[in-house]
PDB file of N, CA and C in Angstrom:
ATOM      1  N   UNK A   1     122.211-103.011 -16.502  1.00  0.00           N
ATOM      2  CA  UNK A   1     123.244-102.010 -16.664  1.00  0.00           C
ATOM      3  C   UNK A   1     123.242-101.576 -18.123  1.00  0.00           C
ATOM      4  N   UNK A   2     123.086-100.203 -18.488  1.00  0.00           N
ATOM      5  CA  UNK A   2     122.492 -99.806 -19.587  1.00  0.00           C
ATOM      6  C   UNK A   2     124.355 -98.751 -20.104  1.00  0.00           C
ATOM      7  N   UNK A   3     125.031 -98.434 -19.430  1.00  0.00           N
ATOM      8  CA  UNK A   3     126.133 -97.595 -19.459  1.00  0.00           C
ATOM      9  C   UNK A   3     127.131 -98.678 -19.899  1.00  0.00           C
ATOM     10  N   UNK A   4     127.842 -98.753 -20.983  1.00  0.00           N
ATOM     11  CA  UNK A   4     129.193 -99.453 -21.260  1.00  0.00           C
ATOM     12  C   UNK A   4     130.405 -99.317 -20.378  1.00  0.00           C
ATOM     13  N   UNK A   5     130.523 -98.300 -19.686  1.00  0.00           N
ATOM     14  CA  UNK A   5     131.510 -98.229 -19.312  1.00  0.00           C
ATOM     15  C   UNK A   5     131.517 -98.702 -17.518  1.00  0.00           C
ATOM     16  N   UNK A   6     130.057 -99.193 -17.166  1.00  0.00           N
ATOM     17  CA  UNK A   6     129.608 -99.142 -15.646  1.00  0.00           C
ATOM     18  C   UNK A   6     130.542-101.039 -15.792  1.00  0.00           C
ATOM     19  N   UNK A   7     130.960-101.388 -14.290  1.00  0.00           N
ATOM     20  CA  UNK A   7     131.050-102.701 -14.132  1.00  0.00           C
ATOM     21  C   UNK A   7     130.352-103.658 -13.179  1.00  0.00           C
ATOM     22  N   UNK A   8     130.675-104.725 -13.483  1.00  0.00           N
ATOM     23  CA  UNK A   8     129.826-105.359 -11.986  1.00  0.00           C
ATOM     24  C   UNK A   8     130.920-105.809 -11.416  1.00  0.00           C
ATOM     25  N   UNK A   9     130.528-105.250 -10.088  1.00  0.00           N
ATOM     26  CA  UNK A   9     131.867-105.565  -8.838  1.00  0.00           C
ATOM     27  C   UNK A   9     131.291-106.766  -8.196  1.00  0.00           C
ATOM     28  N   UNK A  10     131.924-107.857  -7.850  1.00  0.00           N
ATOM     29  CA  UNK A  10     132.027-109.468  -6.860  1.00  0.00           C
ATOM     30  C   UNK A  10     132.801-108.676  -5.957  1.00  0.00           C
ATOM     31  N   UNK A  11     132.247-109.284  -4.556  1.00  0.00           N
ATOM     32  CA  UNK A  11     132.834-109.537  -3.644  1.00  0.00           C
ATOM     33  C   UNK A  11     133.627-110.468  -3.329  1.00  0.00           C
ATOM     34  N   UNK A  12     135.032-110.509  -3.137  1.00  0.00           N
ATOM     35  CA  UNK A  12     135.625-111.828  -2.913  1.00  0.00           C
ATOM     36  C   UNK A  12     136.296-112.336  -1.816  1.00  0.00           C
ATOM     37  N   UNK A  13     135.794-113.237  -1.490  1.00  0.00           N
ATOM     38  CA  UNK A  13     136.332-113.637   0.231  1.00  0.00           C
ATOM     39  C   UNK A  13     137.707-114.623  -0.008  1.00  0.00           C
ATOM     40  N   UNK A  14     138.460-115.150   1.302  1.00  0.00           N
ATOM     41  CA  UNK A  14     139.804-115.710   1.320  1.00  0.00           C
ATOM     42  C   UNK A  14     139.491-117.208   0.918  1.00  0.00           C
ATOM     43  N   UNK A  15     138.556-118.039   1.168  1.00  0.00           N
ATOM     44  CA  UNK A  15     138.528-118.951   0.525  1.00  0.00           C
ATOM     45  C   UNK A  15     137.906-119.365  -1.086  1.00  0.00           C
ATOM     46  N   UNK A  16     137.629-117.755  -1.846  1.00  0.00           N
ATOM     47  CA  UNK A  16     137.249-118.019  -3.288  1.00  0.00           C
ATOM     48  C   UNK A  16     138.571-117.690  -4.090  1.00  0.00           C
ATOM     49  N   UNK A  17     139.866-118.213  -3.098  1.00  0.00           N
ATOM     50  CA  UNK A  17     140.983-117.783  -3.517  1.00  0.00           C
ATOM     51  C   UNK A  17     141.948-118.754  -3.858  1.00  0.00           C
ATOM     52  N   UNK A  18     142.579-119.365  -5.014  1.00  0.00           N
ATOM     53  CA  UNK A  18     143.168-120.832  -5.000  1.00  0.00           C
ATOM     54  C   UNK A  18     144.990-120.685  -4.528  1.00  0.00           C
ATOM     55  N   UNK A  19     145.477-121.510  -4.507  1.00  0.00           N
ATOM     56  CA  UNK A  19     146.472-121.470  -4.093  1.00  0.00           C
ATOM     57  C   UNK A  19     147.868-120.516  -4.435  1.00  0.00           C
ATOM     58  N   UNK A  20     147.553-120.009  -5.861  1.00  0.00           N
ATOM     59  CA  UNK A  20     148.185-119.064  -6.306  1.00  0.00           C
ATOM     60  C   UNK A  20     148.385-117.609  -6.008  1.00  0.00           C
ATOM     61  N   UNK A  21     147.256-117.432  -5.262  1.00  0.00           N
ATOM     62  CA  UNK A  21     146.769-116.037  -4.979  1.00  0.00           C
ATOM     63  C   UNK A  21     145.476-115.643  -6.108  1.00  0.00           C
ATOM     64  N   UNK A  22     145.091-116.289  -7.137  1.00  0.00           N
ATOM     65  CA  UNK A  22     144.445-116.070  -8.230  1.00  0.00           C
ATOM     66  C   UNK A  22     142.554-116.738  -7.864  1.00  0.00           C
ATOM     67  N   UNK A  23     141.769-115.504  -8.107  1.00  0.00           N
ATOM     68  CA  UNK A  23     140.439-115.518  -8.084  1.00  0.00           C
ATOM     69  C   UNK A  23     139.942-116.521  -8.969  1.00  0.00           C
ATOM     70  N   UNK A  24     139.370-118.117  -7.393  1.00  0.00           N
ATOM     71  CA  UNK A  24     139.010-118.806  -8.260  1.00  0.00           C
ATOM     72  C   UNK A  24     137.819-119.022  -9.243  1.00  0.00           C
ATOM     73  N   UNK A  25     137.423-119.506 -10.492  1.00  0.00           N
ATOM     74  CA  UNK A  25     136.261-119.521 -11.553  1.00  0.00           C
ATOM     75  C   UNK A  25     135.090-119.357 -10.825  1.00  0.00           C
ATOM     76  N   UNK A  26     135.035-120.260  -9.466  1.00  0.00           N
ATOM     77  CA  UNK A  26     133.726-120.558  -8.696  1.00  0.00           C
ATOM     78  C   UNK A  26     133.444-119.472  -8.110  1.00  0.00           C
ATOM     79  N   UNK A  27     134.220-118.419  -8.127  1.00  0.00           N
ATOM     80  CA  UNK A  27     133.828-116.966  -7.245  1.00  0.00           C
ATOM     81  C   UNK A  27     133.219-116.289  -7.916  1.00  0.00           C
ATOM     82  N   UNK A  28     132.635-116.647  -9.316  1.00  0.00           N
ATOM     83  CA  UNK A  28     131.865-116.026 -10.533  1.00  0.00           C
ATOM     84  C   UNK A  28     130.504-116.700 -10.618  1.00  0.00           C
ATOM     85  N   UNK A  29     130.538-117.794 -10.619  1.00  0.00           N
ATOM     86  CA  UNK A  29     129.107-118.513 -10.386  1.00  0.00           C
ATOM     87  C   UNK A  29     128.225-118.758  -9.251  1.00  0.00           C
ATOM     88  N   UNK A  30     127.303-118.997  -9.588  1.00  0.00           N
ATOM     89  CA  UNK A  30     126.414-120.191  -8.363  1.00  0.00           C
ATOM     90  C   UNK A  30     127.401-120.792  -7.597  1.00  0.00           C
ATOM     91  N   UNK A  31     126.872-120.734  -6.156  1.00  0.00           N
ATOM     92  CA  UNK A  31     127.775-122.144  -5.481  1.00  0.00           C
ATOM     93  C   UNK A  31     126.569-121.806  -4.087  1.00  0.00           C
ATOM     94  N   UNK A  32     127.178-122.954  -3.244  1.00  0.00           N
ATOM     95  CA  UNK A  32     126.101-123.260  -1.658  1.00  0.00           C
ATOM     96  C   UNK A  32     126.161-122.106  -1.472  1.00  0.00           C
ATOM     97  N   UNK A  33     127.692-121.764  -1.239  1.00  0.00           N
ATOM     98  CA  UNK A  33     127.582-120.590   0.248  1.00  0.00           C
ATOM     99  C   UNK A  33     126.786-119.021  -0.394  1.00  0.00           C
ATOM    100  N   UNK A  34     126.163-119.246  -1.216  1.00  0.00           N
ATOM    101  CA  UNK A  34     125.538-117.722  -1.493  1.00  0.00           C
ATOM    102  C   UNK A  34     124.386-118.260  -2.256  1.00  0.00           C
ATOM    103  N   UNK A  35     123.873-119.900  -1.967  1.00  0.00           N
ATOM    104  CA  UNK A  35     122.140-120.465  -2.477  1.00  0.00           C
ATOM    105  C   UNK A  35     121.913-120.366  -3.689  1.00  0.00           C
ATOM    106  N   UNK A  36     123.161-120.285  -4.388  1.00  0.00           N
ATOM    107  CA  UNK A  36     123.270-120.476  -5.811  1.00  0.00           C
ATOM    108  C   UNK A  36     122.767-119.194  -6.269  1.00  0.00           C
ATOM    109  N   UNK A  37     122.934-117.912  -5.988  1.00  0.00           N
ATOM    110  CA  UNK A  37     122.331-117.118  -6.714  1.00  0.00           C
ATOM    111  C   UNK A  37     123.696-116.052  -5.827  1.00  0.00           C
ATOM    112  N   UNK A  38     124.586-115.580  -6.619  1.00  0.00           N
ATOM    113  CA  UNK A  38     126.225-114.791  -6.100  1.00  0.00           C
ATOM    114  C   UNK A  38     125.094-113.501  -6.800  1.00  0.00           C
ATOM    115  N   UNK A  39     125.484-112.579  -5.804  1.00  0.00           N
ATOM    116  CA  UNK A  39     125.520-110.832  -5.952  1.00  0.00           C
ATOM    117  C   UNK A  39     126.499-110.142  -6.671  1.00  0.00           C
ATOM    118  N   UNK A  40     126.309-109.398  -7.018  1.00  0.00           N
ATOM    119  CA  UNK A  40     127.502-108.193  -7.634  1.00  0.00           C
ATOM    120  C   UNK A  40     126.563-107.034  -7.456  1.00  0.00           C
ATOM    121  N   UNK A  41     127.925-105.857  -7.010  1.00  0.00           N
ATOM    122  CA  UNK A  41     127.278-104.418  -7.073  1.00  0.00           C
ATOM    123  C   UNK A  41     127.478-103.697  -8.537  1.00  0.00           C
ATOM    124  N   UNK A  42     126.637-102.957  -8.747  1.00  0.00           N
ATOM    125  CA  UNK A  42     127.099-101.685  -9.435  1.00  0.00           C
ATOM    126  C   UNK A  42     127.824-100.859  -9.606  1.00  0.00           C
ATOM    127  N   UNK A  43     129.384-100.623 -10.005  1.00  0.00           N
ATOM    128  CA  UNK A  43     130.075 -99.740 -10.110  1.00  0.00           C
ATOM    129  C   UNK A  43     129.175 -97.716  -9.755  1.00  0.00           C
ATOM    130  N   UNK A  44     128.360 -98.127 -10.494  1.00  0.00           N
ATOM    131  CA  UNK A  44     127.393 -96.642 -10.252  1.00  0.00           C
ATOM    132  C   UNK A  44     127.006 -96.258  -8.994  1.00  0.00           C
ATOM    133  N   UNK A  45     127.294 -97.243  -8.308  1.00  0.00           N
ATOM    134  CA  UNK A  45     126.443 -97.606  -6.691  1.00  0.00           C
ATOM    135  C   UNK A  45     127.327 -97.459  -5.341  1.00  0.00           C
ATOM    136  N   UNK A  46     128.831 -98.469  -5.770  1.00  0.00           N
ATOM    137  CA  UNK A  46     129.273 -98.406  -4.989  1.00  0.00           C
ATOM    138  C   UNK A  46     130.741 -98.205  -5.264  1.00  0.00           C
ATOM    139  N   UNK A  47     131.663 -98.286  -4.351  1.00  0.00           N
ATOM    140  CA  UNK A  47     132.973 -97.831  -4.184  1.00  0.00           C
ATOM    141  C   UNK A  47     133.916 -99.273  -4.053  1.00  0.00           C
ATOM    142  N   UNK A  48     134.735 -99.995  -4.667  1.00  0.00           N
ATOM    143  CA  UNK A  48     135.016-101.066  -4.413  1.00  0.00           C
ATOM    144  C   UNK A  48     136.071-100.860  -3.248  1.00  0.00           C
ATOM    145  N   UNK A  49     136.775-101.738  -2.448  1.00  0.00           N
ATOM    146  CA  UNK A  49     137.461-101.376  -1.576  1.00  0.00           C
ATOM    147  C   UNK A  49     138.592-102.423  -1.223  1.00  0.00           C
ATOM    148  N   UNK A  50     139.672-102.628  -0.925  1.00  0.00           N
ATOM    149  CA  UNK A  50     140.451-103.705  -0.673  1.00  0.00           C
ATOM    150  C   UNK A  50     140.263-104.265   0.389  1.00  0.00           C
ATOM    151  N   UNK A  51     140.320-105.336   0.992  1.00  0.00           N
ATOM    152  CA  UNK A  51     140.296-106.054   1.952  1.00  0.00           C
ATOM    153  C   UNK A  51     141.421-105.226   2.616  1.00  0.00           C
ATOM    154  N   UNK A  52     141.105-106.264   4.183  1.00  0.00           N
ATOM    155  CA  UNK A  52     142.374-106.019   4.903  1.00  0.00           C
ATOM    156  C   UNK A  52     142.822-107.106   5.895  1.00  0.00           C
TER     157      UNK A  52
END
């Protein structure tokens, strides 16, 4: 990502969620359920969207 102002969007599911309602640390890193290697999109790319 070469643009300052572009972001990287995570996807975040209901259990990368701790008891507070607050996005937990591990939803940023490596972990099993995504083989240690977590995705993010491109703001340039895509449209983020709220759950439902």
């Amino acid at each position: 990502m070469m643009e300052p102002e572009e972001l990287a969007l995570r996807q975040i599911a209901p259990h990368m969620l701790v008891d507070d309602g607050k996005i937990a640390p591990a939803a940023f890193g490596p972990n099993t359920s995504d083989a240690h290697k977590p995705s993010y999109s491109r703001s340039s790319l895509v449209t983020p969207q709220a759950g439902t």
